[in-house]
N, C-alpha and C. Protein backbone atom coordinates (compact mmCIF):
# COMPACT_ATOMS: atom_id res chain seq x y z
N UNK A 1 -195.94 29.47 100.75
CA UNK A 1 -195.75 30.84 101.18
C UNK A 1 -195.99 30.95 102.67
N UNK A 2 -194.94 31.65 103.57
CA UNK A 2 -195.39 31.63 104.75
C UNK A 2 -196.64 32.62 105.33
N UNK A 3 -196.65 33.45 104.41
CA UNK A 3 -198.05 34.77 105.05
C UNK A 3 -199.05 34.16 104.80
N UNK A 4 -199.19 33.27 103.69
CA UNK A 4 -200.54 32.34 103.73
C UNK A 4 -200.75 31.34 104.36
N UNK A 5 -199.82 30.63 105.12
CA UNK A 5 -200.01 29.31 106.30
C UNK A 5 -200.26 30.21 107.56
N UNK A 6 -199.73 31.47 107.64
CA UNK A 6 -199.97 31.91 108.81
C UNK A 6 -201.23 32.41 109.17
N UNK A 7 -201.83 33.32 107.62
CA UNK A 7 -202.86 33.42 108.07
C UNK A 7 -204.32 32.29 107.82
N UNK A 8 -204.21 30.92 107.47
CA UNK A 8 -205.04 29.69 107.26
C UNK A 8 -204.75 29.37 108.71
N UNK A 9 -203.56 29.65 109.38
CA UNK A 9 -202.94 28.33 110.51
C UNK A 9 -204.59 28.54 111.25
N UNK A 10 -205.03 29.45 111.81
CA UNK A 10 -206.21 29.31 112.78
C UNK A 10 -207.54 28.72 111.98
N UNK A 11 -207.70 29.10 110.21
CA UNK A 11 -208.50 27.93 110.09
C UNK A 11 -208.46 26.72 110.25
N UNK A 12 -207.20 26.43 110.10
CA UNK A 12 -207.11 25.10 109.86
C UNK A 12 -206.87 24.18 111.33
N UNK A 13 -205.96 24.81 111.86
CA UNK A 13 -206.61 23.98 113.40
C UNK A 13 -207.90 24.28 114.63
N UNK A 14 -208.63 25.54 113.86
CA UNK A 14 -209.85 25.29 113.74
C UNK A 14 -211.00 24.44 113.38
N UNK A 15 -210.99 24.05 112.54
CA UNK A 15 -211.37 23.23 111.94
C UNK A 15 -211.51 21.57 112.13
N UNK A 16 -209.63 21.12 112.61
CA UNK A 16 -209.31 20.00 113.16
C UNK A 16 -209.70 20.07 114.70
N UNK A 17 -209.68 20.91 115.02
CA UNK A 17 -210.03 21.29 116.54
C UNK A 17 -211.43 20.59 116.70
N UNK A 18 -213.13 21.18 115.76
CA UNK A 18 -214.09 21.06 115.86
C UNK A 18 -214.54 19.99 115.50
N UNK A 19 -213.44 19.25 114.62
CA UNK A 19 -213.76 17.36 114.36
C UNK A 19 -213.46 16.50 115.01
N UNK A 20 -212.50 17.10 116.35
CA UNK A 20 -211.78 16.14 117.19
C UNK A 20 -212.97 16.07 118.38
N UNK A 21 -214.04 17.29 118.50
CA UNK A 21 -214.81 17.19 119.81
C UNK A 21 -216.09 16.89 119.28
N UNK A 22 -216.73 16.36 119.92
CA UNK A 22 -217.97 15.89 120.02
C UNK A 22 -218.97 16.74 121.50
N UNK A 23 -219.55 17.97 121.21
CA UNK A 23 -219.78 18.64 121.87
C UNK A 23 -221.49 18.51 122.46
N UNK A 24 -222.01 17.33 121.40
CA UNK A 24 -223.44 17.88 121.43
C UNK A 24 -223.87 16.68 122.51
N UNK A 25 -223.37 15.70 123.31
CA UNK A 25 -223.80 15.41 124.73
C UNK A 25 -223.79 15.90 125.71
N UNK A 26 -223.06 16.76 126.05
CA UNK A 26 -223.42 17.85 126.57
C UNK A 26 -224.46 18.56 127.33
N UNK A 27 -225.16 18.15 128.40
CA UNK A 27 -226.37 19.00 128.14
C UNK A 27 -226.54 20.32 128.58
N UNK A 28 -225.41 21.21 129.02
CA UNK A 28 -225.87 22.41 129.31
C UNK A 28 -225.41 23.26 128.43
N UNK A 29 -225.90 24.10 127.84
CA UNK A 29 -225.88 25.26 126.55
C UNK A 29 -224.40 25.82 127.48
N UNK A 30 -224.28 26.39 128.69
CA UNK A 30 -223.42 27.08 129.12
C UNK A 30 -222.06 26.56 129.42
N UNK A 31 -221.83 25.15 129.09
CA UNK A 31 -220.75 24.54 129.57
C UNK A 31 -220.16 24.05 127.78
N UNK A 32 -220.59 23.70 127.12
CA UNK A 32 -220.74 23.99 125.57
C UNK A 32 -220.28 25.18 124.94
N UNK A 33 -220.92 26.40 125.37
CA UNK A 33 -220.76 27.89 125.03
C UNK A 33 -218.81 27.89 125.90
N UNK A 34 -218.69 27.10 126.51
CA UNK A 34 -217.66 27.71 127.74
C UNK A 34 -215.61 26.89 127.03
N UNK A 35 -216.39 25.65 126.95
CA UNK A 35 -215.84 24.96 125.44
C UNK A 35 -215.25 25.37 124.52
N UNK A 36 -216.40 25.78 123.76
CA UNK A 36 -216.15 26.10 122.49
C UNK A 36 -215.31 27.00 122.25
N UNK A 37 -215.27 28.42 123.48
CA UNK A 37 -215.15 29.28 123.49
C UNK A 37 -213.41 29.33 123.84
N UNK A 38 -213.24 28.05 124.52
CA UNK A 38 -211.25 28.05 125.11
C UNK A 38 -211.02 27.59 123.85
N UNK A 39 -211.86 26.43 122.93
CA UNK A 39 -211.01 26.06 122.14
C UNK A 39 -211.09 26.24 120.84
N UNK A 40 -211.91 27.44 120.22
CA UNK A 40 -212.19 27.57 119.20
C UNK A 40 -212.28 29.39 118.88
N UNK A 41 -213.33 30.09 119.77
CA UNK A 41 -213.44 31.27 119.22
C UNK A 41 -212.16 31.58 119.94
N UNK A 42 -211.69 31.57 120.92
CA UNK A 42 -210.31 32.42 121.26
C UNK A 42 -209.11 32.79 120.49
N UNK A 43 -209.41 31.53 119.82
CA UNK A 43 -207.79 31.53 118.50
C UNK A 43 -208.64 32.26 117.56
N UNK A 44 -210.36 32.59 117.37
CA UNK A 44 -210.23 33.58 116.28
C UNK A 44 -210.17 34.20 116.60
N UNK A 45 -210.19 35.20 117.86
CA UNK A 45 -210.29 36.94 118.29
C UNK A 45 -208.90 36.98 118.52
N UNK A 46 -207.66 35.83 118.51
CA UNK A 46 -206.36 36.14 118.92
C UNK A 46 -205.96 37.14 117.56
N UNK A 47 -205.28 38.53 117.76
CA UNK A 47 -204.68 38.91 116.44
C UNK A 47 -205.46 38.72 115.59
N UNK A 48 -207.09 38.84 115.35
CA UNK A 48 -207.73 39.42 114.39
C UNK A 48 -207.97 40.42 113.42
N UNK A 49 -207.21 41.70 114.20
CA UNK A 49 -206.70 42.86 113.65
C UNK A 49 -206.36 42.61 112.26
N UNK A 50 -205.02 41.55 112.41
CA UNK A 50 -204.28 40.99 111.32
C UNK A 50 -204.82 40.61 109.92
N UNK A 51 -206.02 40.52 110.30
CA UNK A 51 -207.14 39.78 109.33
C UNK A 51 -207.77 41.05 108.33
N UNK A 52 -206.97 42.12 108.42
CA UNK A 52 -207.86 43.43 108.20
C UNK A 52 -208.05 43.24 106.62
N UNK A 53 -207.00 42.62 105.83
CA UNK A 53 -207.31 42.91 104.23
C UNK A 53 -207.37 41.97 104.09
N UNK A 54 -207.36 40.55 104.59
CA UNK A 54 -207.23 39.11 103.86
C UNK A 54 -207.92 38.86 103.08
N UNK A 55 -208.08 38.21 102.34
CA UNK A 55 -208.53 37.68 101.13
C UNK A 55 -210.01 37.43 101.07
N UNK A 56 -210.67 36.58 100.56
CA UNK A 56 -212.21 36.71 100.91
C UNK A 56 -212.05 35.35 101.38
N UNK A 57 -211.94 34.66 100.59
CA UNK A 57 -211.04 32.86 100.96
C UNK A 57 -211.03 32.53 101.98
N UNK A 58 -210.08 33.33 102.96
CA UNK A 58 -209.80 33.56 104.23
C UNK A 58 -210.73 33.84 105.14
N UNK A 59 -211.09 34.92 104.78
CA UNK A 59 -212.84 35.49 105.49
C UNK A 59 -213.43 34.16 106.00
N UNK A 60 -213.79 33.88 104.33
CA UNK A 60 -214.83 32.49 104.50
C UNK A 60 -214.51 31.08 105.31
N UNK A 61 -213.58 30.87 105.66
CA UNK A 61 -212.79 29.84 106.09
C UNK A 61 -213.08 30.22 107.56
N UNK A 62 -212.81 31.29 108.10
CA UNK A 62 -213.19 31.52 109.61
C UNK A 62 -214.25 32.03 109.94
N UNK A 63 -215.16 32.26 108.88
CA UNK A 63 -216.96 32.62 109.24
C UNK A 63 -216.86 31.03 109.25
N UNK A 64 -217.00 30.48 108.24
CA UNK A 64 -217.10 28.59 108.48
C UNK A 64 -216.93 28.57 109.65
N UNK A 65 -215.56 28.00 110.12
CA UNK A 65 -215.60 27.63 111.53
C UNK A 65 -216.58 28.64 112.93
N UNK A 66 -216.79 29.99 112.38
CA UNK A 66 -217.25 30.44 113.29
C UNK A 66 -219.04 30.25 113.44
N UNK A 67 -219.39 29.81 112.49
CA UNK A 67 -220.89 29.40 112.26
C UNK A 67 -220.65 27.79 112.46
N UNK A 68 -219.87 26.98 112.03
CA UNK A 68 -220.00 25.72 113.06
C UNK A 68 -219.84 25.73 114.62
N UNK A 69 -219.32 26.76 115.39
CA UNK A 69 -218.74 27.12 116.57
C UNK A 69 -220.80 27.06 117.64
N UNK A 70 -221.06 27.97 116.14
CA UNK A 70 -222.45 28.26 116.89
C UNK A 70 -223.45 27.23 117.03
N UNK A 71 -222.82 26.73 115.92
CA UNK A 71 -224.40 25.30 115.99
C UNK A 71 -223.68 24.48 116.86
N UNK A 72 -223.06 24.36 117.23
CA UNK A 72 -222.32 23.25 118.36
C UNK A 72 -222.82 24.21 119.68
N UNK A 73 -222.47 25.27 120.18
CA UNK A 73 -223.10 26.44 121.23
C UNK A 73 -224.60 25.59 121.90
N UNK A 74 -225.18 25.97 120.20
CA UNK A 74 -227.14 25.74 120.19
C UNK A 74 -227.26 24.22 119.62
N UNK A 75 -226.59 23.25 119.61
CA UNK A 75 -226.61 22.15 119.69
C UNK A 75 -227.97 22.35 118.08
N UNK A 76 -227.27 22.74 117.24
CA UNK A 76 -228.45 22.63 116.02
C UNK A 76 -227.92 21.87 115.17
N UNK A 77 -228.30 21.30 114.19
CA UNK A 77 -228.02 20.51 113.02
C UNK A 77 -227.19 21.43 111.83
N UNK A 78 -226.24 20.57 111.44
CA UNK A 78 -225.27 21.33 110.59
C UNK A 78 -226.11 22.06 109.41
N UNK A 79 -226.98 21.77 109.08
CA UNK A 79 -227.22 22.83 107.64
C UNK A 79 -228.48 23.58 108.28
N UNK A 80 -228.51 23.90 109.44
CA UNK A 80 -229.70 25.08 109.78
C UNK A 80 -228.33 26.13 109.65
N UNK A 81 -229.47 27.65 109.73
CA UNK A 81 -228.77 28.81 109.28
C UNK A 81 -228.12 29.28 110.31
N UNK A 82 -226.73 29.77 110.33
CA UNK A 82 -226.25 30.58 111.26
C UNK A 82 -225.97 31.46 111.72
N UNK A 83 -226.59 32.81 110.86
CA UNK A 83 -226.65 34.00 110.77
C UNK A 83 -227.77 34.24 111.97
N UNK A 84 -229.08 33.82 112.52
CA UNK A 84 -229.95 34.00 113.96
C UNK A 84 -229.29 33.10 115.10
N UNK A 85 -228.18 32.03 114.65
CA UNK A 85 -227.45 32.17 115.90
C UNK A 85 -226.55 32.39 116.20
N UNK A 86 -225.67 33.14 115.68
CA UNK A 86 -224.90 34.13 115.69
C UNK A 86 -225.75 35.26 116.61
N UNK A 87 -226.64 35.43 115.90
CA UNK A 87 -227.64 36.79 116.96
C UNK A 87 -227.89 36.63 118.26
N UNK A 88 -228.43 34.98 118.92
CA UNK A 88 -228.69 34.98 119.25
C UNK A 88 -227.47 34.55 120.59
N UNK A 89 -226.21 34.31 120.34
CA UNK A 89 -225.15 34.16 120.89
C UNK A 89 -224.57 35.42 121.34
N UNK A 90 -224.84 36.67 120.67
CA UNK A 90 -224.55 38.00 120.61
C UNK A 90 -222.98 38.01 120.06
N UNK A 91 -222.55 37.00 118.80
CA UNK A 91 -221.31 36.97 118.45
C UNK A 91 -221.48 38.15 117.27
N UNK A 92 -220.39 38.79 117.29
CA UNK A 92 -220.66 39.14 115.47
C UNK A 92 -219.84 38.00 114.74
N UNK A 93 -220.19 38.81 113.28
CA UNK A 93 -219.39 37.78 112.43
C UNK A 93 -218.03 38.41 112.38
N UNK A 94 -217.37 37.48 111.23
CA UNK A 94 -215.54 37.71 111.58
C UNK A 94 -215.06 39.30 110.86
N UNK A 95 -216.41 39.54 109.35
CA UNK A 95 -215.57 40.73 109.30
C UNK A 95 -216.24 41.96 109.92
N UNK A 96 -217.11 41.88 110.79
CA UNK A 96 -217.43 43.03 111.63
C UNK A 96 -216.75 42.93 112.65
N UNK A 97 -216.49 41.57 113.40
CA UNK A 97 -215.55 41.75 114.39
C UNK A 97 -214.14 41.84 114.33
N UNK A 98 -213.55 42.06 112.97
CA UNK A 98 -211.95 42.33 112.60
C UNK A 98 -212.32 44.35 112.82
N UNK A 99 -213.07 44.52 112.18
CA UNK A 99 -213.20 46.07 111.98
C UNK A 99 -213.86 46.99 113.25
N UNK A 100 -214.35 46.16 114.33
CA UNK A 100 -214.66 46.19 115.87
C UNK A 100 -213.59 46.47 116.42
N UNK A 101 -212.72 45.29 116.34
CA UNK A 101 -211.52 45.26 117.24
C UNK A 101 -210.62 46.60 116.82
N UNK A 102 -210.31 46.76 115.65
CA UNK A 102 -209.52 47.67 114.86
C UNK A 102 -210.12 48.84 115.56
N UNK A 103 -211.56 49.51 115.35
CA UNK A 103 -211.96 50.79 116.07
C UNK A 103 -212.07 50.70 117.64
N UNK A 104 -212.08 50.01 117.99
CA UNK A 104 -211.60 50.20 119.89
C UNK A 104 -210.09 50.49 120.09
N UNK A 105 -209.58 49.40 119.05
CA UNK A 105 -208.18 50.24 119.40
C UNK A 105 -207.76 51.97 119.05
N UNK A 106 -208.77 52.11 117.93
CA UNK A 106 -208.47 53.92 117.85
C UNK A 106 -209.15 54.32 118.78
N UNK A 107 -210.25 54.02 119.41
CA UNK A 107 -210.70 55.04 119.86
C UNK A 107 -209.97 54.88 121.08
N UNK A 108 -209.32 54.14 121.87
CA UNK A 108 -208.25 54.40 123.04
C UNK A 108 -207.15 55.79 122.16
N UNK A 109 -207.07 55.54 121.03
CA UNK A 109 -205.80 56.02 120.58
C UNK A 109 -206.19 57.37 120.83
N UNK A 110 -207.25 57.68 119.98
CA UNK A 110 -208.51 59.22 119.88
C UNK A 110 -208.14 59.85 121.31
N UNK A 111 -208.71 58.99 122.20
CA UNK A 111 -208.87 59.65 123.64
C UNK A 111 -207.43 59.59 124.28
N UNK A 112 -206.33 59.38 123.96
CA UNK A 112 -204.99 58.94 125.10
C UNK A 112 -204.70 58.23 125.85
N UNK A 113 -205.98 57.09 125.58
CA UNK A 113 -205.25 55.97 126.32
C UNK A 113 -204.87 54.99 125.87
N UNK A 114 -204.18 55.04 124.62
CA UNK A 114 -203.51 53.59 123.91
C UNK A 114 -201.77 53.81 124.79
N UNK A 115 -200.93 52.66 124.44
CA UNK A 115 -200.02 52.82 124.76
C UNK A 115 -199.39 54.14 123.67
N UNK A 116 -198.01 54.95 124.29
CA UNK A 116 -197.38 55.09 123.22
C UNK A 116 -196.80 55.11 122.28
N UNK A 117 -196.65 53.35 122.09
CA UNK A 117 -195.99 53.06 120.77
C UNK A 117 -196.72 52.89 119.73
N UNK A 118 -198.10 52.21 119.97
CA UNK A 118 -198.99 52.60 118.93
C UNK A 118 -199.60 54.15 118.64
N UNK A 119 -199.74 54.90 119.65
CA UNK A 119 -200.34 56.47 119.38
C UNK A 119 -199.21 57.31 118.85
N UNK A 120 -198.12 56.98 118.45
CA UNK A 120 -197.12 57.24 117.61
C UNK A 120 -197.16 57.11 116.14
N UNK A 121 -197.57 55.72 116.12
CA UNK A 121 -197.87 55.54 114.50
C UNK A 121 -199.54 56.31 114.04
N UNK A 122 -199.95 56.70 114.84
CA UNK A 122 -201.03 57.00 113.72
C UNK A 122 -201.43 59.04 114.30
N UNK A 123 -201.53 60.22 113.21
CA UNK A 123 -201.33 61.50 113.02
C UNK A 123 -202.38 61.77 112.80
N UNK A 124 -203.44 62.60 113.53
CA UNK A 124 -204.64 63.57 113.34
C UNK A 124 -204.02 64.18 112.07
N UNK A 125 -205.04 64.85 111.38
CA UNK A 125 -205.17 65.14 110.27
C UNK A 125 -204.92 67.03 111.00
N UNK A 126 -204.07 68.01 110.34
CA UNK A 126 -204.10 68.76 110.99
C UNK A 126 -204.01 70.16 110.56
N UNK A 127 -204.56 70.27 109.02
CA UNK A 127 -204.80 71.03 108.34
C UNK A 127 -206.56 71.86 108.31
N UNK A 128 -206.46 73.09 108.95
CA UNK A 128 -207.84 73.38 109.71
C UNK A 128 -208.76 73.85 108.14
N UNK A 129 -208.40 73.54 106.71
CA UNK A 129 -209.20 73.74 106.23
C UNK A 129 -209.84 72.85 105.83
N UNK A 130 -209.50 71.15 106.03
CA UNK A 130 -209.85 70.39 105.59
C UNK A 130 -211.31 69.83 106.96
N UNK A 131 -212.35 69.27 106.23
CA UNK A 131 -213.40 68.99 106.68
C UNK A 131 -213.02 67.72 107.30
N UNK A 132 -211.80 66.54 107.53
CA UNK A 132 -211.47 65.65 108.20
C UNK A 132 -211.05 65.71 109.24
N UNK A 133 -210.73 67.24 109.90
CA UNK A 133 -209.92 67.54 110.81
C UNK A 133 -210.88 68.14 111.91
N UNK A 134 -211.94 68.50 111.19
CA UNK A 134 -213.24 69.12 112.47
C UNK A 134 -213.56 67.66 112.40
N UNK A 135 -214.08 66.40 112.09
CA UNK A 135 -214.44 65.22 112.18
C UNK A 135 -213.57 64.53 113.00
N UNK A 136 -212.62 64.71 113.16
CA UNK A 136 -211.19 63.96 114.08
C UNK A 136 -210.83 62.58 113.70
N UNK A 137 -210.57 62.95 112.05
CA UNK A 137 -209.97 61.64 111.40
C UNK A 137 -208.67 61.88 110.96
N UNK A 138 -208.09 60.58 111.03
CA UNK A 138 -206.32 60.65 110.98
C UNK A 138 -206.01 60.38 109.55
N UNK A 139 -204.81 60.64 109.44
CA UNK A 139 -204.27 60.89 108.21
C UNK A 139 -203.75 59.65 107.73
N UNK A 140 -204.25 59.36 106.43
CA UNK A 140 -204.15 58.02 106.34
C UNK A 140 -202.56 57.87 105.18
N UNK A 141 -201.67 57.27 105.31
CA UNK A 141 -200.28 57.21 104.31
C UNK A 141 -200.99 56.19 103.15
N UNK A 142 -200.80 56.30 102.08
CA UNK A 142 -200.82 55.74 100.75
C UNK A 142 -200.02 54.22 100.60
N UNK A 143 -200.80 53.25 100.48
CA UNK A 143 -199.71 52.08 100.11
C UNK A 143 -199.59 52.29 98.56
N UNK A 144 -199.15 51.18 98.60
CA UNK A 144 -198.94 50.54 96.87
C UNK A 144 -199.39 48.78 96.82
N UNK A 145 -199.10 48.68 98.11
CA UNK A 145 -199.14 46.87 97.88
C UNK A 145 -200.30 46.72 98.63
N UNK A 146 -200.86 45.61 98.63
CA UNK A 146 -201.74 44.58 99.30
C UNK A 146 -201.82 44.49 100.56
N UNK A 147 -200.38 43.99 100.81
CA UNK A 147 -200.03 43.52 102.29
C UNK A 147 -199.68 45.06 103.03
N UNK A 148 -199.59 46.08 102.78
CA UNK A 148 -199.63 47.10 103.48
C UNK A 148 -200.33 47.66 103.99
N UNK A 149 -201.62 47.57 103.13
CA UNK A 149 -202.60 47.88 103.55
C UNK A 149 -203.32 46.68 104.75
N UNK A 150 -203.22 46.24 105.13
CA UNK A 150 -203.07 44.98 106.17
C UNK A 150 -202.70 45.58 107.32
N UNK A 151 -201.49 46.45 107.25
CA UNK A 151 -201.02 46.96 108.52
C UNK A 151 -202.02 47.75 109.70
N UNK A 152 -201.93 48.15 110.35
CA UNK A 152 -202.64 48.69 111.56
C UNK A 152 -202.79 50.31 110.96
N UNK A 153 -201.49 50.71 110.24
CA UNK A 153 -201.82 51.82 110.60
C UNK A 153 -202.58 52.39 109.19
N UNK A 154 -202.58 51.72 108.18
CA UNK A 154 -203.71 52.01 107.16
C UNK A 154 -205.22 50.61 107.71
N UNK A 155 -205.05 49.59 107.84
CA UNK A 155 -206.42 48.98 108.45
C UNK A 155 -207.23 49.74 109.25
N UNK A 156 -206.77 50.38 110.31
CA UNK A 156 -207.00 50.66 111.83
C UNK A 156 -207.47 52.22 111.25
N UNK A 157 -207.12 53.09 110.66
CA UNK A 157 -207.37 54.46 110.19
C UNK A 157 -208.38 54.49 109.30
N UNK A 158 -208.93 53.79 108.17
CA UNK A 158 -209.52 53.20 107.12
C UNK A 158 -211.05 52.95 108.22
N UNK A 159 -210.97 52.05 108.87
CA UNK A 159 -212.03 51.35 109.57
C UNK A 159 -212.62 52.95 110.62
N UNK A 160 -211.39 53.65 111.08
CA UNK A 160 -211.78 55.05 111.82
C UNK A 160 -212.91 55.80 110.79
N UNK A 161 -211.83 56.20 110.62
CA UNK A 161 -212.29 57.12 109.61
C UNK A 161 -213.55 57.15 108.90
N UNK A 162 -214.49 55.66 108.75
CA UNK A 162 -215.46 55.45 108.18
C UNK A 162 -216.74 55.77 109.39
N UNK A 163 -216.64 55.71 110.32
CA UNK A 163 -217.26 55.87 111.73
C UNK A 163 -217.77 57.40 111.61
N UNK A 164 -218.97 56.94 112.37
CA UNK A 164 -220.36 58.03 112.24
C UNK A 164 -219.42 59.02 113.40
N UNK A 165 -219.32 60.69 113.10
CA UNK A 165 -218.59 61.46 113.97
C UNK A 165 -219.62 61.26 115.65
N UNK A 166 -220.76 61.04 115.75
CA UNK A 166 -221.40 60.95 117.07
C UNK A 166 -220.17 59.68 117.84
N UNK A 167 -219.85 59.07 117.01
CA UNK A 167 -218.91 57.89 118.05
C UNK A 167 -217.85 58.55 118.53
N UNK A 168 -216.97 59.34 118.30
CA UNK A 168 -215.92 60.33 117.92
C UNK A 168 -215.82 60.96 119.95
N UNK A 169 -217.05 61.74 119.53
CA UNK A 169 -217.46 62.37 120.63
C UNK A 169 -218.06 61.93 122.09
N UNK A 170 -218.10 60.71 121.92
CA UNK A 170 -219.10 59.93 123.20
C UNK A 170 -217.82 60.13 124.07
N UNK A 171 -217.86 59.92 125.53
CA UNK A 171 -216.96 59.88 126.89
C UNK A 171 -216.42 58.59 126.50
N UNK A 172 -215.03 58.99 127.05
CA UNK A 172 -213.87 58.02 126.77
C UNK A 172 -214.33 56.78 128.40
N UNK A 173 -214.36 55.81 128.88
CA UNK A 173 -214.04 55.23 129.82
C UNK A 173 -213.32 55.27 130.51
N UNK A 174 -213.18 55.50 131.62
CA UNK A 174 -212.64 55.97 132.70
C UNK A 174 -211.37 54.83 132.97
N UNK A 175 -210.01 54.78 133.19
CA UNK A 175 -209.33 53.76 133.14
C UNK A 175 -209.03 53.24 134.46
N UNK A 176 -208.79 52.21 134.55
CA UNK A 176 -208.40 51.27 135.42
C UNK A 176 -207.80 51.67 136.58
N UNK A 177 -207.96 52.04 137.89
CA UNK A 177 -206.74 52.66 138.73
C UNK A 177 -207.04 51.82 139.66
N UNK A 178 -206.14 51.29 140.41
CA UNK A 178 -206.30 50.35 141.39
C UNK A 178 -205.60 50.90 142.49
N UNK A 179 -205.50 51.76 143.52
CA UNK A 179 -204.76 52.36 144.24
C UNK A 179 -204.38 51.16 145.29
N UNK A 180 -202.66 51.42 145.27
CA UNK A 180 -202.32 50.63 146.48
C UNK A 180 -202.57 50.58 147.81
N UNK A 181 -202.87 49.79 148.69
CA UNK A 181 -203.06 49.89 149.64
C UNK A 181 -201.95 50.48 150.74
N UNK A 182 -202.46 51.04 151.20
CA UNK A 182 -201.41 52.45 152.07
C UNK A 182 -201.01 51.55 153.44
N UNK A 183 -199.80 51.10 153.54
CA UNK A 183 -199.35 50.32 154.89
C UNK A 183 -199.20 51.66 155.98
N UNK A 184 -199.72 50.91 157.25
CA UNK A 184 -199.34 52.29 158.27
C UNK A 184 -198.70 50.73 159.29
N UNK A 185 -197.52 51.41 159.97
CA UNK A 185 -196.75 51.19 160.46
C UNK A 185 -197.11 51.47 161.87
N UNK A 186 -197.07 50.83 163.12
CA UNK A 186 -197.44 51.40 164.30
C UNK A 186 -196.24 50.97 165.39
């Protein structure tokens, strides 16, 4: 099946990735951390989003690699625990950081600064008697299948929507403006 090689492909050359290096001569934690990080966590935060309903299977396959990621980081022995270094890396794990990534992208959406092709697909709720609409949660469409619910715009609304309303309300970040530099001519 191709939706299931696609979504294994990053375990699995994950995986081959972390047997091909030998990380623990090494001696600086920060050049290790720097490593690991081009050749291992990047392909998991690539399109993580994607990861929103996968399987548990799946889950587990890239917490694996992502808890071997860490003991290679902290140069620890494979069967110490990786849940305090994870903490102590300040990584989360994969399914808090699938459902992370998913709510930063709403909350650009919330405030107006996503692009407009995504702030298209997803509709404030906009019926003033309903108690979702003073909360400023979007209207979520109904699947039927599995893989639909996968999509962004039920993953990404689902993961909103569950969010304490104080997040809702905090100041949006101020965006990026880089003003050109003004040529004067003499």
């Amino acid at each position: 099946m191709l939706g299931s090689f696609d979504i294994c492909s990053p375990a699995k050359t994950g995986t081959i990735r972390l047997k091909h290096y030998h990380l623990k001569p090494i001696p600086s934690c920060s050049t290790r951390r720097l490593l690991v990080h081009g050749f291992i966590t990047s392909r998991l935060n690539y399109c993580n989003g994607l990861f929103a309903s996968c399987s548990v299977v799946v889950r587990q396959r890239l917490q694996q690699i992502q808890n071997i990621a860490a003991r290679l980081v902290c140069s620890e022995p494979a069967l110490s625990h990786a849940a305090p270094l994870l903490h102590r890396l300040h990584w989360l794990p994969i399914a808090k950081l699938i459902t992370y990534k998913l709510c930063v992208l709403m909350y650009d959406i919330y405030h107006g600064q996503a692009p407009a092709y995504i702030t298209d697909l997803c509709s404030r709720c906009g019926d003033h008697r309903l108690r979702s609409t003073t909360h400023g949660n979007f209207v979520m469409r109904r699947t039927r299948t599995r893989f639909a619910d996968s999509s962004f715009t039920v993953a990404g609304l689902a993961a909103w929507n569950t969010l304490p309303r104080g997040i809702y309300e905090s100041v949006p970040p101020k965006p990026h403006h880089n003003p050109k530099p003004k040529l004067t001519v003499t």
